[in-house]
Protein backbone atom coordinates (compact mmCIF):
# COMPACT_ATOMS: atom_id res chain seq x y z
CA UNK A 1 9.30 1.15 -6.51
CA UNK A 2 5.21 2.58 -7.46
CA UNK A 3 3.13 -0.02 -9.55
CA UNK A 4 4.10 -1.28 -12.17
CA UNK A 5 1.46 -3.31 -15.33
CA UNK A 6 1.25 -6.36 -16.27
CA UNK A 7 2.14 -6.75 -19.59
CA UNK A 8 -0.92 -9.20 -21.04
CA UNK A 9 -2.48 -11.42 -24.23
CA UNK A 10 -6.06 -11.38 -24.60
CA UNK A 11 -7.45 -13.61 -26.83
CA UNK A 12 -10.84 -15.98 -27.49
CA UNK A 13 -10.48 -19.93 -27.45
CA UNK A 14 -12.50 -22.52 -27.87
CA UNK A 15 -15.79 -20.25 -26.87
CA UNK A 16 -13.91 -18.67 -23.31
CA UNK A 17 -11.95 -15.20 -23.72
CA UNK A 18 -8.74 -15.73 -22.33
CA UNK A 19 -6.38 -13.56 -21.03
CA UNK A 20 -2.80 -14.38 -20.27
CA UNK A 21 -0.62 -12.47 -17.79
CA UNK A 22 3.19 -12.53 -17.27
CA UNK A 23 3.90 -13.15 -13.64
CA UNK A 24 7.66 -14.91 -13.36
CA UNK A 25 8.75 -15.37 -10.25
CA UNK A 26 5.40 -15.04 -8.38
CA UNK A 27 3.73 -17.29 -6.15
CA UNK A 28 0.18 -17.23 -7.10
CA UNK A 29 -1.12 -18.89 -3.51
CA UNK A 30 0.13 -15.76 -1.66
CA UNK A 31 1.06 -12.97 -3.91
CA UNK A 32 -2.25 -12.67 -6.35
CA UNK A 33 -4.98 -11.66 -5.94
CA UNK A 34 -8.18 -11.50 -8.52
CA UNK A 35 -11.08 -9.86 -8.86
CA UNK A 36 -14.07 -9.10 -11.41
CA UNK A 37 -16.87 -6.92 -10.32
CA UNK A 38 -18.39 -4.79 -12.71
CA UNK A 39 -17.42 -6.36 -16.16
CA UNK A 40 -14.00 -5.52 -15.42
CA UNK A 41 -10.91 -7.84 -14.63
CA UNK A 42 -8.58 -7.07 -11.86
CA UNK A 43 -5.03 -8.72 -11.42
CA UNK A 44 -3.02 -7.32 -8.79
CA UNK A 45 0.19 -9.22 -7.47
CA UNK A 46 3.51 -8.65 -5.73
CA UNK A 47 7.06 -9.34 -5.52
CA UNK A 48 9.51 -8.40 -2.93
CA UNK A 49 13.08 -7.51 -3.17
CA UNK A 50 15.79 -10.06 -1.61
CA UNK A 51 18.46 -8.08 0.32
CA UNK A 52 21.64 -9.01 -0.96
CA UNK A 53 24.67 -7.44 -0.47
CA UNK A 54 26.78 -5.91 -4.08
CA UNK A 55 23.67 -6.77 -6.24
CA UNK A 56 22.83 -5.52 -9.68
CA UNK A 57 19.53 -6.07 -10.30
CA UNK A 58 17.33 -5.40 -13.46
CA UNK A 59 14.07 -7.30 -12.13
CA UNK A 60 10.89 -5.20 -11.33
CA UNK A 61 9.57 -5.57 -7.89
CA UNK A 62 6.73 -3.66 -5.89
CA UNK A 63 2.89 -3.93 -7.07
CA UNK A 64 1.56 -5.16 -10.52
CA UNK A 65 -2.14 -4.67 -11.61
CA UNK A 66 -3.86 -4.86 -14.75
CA UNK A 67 -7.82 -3.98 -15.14
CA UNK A 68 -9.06 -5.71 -18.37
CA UNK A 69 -12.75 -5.22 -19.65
CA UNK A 70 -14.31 -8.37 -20.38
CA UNK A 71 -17.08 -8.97 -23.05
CA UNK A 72 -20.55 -8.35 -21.65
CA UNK A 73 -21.62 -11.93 -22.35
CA UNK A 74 -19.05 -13.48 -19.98
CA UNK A 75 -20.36 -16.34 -17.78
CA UNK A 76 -19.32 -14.77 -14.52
CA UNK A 77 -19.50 -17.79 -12.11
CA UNK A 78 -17.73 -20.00 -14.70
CA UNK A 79 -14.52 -17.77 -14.65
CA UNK A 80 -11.01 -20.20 -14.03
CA UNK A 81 -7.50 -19.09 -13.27
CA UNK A 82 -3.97 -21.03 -13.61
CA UNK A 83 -0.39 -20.30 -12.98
CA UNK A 84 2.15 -22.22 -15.25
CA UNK A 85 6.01 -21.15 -16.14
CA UNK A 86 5.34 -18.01 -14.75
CA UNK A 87 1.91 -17.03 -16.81
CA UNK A 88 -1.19 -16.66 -15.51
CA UNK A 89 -4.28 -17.62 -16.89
CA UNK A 90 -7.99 -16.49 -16.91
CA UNK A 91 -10.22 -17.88 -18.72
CA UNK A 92 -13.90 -16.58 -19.08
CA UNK A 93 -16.59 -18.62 -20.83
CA UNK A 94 -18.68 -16.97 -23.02
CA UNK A 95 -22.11 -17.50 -23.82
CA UNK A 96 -25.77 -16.11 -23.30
CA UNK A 97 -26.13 -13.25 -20.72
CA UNK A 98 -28.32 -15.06 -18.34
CA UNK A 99 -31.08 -12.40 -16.76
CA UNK A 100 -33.34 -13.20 -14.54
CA UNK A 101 -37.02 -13.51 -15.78
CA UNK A 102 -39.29 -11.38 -13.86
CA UNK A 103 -43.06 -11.53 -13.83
CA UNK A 104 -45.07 -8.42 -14.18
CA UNK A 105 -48.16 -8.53 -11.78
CA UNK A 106 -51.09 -6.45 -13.20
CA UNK A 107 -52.90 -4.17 -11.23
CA UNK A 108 -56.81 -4.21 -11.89
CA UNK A 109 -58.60 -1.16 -12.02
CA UNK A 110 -61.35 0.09 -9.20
């Protein structure tokens, strides 16, 4: 079987970057799994094979992943994901990197 990719869309809407993933036939509650550590998108999902008996099958089944780079500016804790028709959907708000202010202390001289 081995791992096969997701085929994906990646586009920007309305001020998110969205990327779309085709996952027929999946059940997102149990068989996906996402991830996003390091700027980079992770989709990983399976599907497992019915045993039937005289079947002719063309569907792919085994492990799926797809590792997408997102845009620096991505608003990490605002990432959302759906599952419609057999398409998931991430979508990633973009805006301002938000770092941390940090206050120098100054050291006086003896």
């Amino acid at each position: 079987m081995g791992e096969h990719l997701i085929r994906v869309e990646e586009s920007e809407e309305d001020g998110a970057y969205v990327v779309k993933a085709e996952l027929p036939g999946i059940d997102p509650d149990k068989d996906v799994k996402i991830t996003f550590e390091g700027g980079v998108l992770t989709v990983h999902a399976e599907r497992s094979k019915e045993k039937k008996e005289k079947q002719r099958s063309e569907f792919r089944y085994g492990s799926f992943s797809r590792r997408i780079r997102l845009p620096e500016d991505v608003k990490e804790q605002e990432i959302t994901a759906s599952y419609d028709k057999g398409v998931l959907t991430v979508k990633a708000p973009i805006g301002e990197a938000e770092k941390p202010t940090r206050r120098m202390e100054i050291s006086k001289g003896t």
